[in-house]
PDB file of N, CA and C in Angstrom:
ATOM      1  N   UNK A   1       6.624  32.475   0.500  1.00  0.00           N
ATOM      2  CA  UNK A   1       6.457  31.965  -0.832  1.00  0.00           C
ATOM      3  C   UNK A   1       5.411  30.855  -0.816  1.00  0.00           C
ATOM      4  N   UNK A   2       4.286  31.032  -1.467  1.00  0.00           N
ATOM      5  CA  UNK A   2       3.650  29.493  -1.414  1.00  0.00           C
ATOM      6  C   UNK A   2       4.155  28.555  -2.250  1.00  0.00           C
ATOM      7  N   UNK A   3       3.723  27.674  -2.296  1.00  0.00           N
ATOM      8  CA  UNK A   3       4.006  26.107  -2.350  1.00  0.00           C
ATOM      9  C   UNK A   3       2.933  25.349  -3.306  1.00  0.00           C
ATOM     10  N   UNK A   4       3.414  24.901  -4.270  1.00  0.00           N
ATOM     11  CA  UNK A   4       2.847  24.346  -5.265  1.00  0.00           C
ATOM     12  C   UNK A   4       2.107  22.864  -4.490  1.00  0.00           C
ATOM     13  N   UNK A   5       1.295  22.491  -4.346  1.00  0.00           N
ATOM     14  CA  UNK A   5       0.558  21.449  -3.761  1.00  0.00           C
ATOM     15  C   UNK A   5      -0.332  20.227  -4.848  1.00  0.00           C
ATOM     16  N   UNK A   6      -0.345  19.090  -4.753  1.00  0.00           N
ATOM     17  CA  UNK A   6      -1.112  18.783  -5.396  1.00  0.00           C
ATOM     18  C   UNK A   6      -2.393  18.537  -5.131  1.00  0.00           C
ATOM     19  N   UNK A   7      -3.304  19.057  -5.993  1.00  0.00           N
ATOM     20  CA  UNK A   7      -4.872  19.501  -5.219  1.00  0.00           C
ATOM     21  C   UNK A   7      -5.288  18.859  -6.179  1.00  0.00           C
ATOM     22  N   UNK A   8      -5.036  17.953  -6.731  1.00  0.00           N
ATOM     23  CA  UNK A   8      -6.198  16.675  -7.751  1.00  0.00           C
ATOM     24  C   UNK A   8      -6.893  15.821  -7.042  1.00  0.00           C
ATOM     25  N   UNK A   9      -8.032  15.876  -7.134  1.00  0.00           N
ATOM     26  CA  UNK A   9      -8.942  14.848  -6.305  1.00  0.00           C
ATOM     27  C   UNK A   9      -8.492  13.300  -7.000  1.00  0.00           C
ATOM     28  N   UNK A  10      -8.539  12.302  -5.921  1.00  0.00           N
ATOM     29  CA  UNK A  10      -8.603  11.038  -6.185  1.00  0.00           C
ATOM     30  C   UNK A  10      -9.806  10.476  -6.389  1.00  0.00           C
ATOM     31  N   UNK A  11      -9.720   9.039  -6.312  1.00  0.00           N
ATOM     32  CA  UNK A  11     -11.344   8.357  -5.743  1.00  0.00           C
ATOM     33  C   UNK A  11     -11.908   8.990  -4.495  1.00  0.00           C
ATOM     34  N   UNK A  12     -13.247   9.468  -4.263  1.00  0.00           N
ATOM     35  CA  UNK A  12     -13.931   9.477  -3.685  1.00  0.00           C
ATOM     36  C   UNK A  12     -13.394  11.069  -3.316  1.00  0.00           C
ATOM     37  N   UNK A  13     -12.775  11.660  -3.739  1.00  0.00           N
ATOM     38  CA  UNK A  13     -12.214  13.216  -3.529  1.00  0.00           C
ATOM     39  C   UNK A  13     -11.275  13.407  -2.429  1.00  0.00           C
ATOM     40  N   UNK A  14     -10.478  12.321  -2.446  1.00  0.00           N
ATOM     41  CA  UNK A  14      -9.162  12.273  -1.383  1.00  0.00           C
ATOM     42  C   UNK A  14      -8.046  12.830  -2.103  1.00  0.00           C
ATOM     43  N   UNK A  15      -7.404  13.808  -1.297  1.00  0.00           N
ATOM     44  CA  UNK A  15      -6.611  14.367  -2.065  1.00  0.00           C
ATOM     45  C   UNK A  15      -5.124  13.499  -2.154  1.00  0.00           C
ATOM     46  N   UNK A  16      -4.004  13.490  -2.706  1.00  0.00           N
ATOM     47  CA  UNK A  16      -2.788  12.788  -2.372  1.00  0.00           C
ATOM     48  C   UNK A  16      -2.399  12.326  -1.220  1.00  0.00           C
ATOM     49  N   UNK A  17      -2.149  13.849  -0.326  1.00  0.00           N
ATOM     50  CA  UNK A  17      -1.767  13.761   1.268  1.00  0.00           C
ATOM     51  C   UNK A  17      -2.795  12.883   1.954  1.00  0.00           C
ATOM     52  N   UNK A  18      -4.347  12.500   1.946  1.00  0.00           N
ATOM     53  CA  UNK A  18      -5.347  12.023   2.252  1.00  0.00           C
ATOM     54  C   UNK A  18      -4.915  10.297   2.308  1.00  0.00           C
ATOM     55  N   UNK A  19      -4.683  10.292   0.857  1.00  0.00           N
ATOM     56  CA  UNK A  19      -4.137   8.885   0.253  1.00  0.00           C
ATOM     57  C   UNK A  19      -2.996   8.410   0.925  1.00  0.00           C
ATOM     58  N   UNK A  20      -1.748   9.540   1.111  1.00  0.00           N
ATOM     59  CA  UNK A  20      -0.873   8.894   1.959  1.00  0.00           C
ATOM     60  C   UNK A  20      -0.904   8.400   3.096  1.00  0.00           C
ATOM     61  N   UNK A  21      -1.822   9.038   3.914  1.00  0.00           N
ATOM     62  CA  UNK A  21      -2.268   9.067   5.103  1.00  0.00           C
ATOM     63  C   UNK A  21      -2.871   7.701   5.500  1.00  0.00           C
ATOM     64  N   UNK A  22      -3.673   7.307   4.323  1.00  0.00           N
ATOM     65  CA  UNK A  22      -4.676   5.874   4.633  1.00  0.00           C
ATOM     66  C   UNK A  22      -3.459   4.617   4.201  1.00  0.00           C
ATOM     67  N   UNK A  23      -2.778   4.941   3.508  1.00  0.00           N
ATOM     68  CA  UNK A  23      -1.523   3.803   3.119  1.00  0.00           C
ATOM     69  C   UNK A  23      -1.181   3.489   3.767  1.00  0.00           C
ATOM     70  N   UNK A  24      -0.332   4.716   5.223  1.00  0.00           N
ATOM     71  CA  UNK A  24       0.578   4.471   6.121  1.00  0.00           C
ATOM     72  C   UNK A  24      -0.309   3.710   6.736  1.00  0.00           C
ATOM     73  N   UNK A  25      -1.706   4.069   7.234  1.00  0.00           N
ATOM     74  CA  UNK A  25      -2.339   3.085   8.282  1.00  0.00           C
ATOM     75  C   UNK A  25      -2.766   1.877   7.958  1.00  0.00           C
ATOM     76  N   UNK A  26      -3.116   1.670   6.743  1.00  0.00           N
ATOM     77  CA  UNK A  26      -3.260   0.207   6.188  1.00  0.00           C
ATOM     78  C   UNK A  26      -1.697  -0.578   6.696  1.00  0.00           C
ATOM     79  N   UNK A  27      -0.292   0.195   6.239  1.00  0.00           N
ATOM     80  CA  UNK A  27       0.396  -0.307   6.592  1.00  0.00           C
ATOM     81  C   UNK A  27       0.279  -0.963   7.726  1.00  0.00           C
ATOM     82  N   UNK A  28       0.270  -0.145   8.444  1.00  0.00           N
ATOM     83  CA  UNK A  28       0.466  -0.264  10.170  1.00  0.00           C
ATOM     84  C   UNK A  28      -0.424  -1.452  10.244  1.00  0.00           C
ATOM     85  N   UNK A  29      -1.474  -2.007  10.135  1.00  0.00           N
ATOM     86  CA  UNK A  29      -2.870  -2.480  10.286  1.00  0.00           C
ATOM     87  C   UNK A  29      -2.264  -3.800   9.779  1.00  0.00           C
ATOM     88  N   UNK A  30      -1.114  -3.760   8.652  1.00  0.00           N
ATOM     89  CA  UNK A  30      -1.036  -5.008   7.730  1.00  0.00           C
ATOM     90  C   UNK A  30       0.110  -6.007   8.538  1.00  0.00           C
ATOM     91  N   UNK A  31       1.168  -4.973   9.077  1.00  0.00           N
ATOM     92  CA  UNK A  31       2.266  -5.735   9.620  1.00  0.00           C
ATOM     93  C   UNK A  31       1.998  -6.758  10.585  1.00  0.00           C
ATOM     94  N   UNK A  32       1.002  -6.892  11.457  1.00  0.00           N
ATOM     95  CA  UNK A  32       0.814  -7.476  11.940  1.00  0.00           C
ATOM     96  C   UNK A  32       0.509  -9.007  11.345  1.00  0.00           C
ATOM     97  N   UNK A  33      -0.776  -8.788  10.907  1.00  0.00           N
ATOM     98  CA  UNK A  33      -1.028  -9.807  10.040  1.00  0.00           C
ATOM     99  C   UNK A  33      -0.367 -10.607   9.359  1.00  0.00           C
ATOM    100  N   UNK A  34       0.568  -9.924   8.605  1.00  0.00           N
ATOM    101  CA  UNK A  34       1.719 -10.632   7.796  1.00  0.00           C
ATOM    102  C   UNK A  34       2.578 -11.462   8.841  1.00  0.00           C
ATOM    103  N   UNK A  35       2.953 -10.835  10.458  1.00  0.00           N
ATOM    104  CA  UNK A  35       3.703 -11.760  10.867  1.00  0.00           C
ATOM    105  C   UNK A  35       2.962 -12.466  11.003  1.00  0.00           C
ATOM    106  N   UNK A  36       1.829 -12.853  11.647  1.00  0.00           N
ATOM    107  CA  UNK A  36       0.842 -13.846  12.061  1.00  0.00           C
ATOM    108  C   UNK A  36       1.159 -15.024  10.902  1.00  0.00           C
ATOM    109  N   UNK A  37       0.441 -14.549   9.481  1.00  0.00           N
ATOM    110  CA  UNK A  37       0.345 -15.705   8.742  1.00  0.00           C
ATOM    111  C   UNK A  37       1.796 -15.944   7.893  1.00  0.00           C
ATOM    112  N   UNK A  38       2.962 -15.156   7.845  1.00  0.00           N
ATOM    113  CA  UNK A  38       4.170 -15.018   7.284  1.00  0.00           C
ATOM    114  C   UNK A  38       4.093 -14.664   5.633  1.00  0.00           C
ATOM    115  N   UNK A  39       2.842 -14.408   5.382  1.00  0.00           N
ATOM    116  CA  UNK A  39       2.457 -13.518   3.604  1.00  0.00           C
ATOM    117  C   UNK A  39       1.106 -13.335   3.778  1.00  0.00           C
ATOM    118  N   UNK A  40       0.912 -12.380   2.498  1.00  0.00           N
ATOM    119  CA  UNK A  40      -0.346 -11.418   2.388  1.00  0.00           C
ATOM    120  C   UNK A  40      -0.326 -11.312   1.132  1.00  0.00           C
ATOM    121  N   UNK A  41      -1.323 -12.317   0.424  1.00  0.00           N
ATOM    122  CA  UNK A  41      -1.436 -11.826  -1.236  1.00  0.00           C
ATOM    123  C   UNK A  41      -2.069 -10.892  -1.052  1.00  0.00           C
ATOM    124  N   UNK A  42      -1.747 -10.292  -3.156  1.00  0.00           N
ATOM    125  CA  UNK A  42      -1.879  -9.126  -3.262  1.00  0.00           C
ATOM    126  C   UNK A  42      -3.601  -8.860  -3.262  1.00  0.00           C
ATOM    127  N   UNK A  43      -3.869  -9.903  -4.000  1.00  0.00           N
ATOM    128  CA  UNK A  43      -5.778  -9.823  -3.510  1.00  0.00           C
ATOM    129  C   UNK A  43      -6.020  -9.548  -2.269  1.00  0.00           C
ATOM    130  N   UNK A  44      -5.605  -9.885  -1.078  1.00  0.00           N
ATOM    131  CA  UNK A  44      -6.089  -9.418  -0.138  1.00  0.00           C
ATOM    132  C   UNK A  44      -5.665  -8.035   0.082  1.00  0.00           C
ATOM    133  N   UNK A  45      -4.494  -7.551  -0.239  1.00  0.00           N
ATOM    134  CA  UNK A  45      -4.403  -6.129  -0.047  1.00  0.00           C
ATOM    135  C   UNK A  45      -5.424  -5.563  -0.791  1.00  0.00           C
ATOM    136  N   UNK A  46      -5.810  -5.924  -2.460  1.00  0.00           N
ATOM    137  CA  UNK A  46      -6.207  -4.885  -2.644  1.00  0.00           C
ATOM    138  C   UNK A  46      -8.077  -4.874  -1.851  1.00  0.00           C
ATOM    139  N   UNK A  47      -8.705  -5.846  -1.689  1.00  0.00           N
ATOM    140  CA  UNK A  47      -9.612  -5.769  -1.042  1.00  0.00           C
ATOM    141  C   UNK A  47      -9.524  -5.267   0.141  1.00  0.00           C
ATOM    142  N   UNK A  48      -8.379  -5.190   0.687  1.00  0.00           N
ATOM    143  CA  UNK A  48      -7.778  -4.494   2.417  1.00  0.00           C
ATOM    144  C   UNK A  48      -8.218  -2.645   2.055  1.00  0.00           C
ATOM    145  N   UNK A  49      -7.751  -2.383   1.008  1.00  0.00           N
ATOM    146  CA  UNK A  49      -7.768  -1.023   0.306  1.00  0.00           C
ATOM    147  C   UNK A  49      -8.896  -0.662  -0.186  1.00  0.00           C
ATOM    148  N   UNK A  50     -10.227  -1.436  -0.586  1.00  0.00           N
ATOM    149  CA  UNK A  50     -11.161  -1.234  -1.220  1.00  0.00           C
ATOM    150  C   UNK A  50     -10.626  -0.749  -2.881  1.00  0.00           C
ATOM    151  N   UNK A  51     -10.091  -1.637  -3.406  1.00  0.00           N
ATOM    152  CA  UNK A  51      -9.525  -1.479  -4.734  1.00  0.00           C
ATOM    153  C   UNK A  51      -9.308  -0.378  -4.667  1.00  0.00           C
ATOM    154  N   UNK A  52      -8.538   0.715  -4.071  1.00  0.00           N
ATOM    155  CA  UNK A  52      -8.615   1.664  -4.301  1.00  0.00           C
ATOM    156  C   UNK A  52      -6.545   1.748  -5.188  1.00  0.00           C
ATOM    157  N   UNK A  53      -7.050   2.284  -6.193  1.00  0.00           N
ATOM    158  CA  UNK A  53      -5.349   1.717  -6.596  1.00  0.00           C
ATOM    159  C   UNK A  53      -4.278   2.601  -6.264  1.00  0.00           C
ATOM    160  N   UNK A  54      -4.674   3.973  -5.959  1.00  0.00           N
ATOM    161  CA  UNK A  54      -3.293   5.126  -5.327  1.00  0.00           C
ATOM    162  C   UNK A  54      -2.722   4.655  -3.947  1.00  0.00           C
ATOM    163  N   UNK A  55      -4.049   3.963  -3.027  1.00  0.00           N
ATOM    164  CA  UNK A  55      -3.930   3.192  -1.789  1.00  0.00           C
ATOM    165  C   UNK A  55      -3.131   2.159  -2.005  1.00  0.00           C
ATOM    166  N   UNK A  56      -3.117   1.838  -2.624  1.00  0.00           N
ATOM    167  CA  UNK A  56      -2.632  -0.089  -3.062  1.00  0.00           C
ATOM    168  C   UNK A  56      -1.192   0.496  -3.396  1.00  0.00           C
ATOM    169  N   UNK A  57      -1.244   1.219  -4.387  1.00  0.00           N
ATOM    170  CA  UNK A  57       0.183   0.937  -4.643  1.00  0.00           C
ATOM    171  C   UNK A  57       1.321   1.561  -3.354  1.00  0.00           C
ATOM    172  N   UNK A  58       0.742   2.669  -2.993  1.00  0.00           N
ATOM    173  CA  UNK A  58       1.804   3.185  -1.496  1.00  0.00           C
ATOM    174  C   UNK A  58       1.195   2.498  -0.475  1.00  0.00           C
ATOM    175  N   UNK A  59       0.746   1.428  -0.529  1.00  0.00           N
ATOM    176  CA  UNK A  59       0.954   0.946   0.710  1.00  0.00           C
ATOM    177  C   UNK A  59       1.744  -0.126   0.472  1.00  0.00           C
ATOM    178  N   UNK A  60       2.210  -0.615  -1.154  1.00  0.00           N
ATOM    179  CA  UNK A  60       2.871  -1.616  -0.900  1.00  0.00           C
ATOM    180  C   UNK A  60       4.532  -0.987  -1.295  1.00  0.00           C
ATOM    181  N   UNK A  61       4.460   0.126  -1.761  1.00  0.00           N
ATOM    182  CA  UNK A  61       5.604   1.271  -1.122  1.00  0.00           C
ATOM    183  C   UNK A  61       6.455   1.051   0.431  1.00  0.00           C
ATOM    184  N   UNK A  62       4.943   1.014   1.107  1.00  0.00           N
ATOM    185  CA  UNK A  62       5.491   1.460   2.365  1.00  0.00           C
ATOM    186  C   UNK A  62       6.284   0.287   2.816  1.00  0.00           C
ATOM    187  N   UNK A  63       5.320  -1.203   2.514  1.00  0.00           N
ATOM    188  CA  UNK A  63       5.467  -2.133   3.310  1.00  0.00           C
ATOM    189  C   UNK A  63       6.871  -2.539   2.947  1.00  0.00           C
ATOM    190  N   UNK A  64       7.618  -1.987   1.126  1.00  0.00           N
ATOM    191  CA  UNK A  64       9.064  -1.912   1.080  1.00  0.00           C
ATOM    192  C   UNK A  64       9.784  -1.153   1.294  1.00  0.00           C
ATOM    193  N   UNK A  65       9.407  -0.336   1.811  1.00  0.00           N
ATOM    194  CA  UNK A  65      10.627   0.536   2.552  1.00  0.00           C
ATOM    195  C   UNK A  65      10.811   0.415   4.359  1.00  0.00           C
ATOM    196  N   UNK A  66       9.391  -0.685   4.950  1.00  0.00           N
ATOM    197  CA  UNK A  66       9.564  -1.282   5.852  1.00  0.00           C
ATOM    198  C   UNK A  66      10.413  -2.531   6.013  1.00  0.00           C
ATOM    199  N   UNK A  67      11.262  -2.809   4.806  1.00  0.00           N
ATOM    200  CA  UNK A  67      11.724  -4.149   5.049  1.00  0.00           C
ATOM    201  C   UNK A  67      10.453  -5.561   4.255  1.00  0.00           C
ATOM    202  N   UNK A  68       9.769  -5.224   3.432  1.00  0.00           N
ATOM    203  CA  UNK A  68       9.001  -6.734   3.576  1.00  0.00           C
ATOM    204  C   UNK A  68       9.437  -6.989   2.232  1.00  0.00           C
ATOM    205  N   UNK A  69       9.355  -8.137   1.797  1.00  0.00           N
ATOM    206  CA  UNK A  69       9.504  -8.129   0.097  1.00  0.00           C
ATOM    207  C   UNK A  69       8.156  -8.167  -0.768  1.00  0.00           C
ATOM    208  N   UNK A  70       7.941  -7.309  -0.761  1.00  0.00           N
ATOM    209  CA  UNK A  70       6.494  -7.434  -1.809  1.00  0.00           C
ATOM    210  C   UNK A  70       6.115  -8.036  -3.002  1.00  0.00           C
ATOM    211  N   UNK A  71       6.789  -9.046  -3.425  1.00  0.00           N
ATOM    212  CA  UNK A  71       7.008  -9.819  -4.364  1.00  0.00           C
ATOM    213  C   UNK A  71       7.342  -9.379  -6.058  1.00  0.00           C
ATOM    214  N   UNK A  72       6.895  -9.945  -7.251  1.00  0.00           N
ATOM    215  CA  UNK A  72       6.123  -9.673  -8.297  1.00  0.00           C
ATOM    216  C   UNK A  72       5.444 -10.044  -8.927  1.00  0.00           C
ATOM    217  N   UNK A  73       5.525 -10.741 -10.735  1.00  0.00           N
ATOM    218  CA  UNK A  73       4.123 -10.996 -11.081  1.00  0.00           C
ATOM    219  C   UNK A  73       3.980 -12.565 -10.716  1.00  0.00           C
ATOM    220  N   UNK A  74       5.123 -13.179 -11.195  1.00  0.00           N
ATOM    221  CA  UNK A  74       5.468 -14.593 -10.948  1.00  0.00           C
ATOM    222  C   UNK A  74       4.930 -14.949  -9.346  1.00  0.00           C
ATOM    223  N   UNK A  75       5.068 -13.770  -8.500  1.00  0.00           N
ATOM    224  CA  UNK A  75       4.933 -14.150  -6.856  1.00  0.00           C
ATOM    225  C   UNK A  75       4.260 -13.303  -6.091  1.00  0.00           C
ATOM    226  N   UNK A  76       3.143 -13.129  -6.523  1.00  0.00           N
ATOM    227  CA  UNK A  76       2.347 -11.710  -6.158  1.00  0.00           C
ATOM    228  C   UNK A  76       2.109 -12.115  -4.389  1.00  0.00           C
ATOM    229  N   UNK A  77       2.838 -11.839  -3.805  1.00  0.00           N
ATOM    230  CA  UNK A  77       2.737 -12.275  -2.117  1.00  0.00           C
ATOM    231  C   UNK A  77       3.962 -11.350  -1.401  1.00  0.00           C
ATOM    232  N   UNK A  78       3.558 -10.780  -0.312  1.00  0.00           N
ATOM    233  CA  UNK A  78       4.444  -9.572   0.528  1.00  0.00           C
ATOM    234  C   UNK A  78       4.606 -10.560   1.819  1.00  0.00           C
ATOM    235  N   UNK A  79       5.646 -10.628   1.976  1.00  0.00           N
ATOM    236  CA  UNK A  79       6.586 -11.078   2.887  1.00  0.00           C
ATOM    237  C   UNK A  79       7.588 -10.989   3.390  1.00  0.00           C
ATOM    238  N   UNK A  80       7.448 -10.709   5.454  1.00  0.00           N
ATOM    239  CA  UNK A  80       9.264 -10.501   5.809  1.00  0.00           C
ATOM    240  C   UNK A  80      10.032 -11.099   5.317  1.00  0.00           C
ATOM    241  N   UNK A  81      11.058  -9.686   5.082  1.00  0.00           N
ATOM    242  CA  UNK A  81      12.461 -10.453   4.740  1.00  0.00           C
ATOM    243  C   UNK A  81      12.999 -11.024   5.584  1.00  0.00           C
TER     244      UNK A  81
END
């Protein structure tokens, strides 16, 4: 049976799976950092991402389902819990 896929190009013609792919590694790339300095505003993510906003937002997905608190508007800053 095939499989319904989503084949919508993003920015720069990355497909979803493409996008997920660069999130997780931004992730990976970010944790560090965050312990180093103990937060990561959201400006720097999104410049970390190249404004890219499908990037931005699953990576700050990821970094909560890793445990970090990603703040909100009042506290736009991602930090271990």
């Amino acid at each position: 049976m095939d499989s319904c896929g989503r084949s919508t190009e993003y920015r720069h013609g990355k497909t979803y799976d493409e996008c997920k792919q660069l999130a997780e590694d931004f992730t990976t790339q970010l944790k560090p950092k965050i312990g180093e300095d103990g937060k990561l505003a959201w400006s720097v993510l999104l410049e970390t991402v190249n404004h890219d906003e499908l990037v931005y937002k699953l990576t700050l997905k990821y970094l909560r389902r890793d445990g970090y608190d990603i703040g909100n508007r009042e506290n736009p800053e991602i930090k271990k819990l």
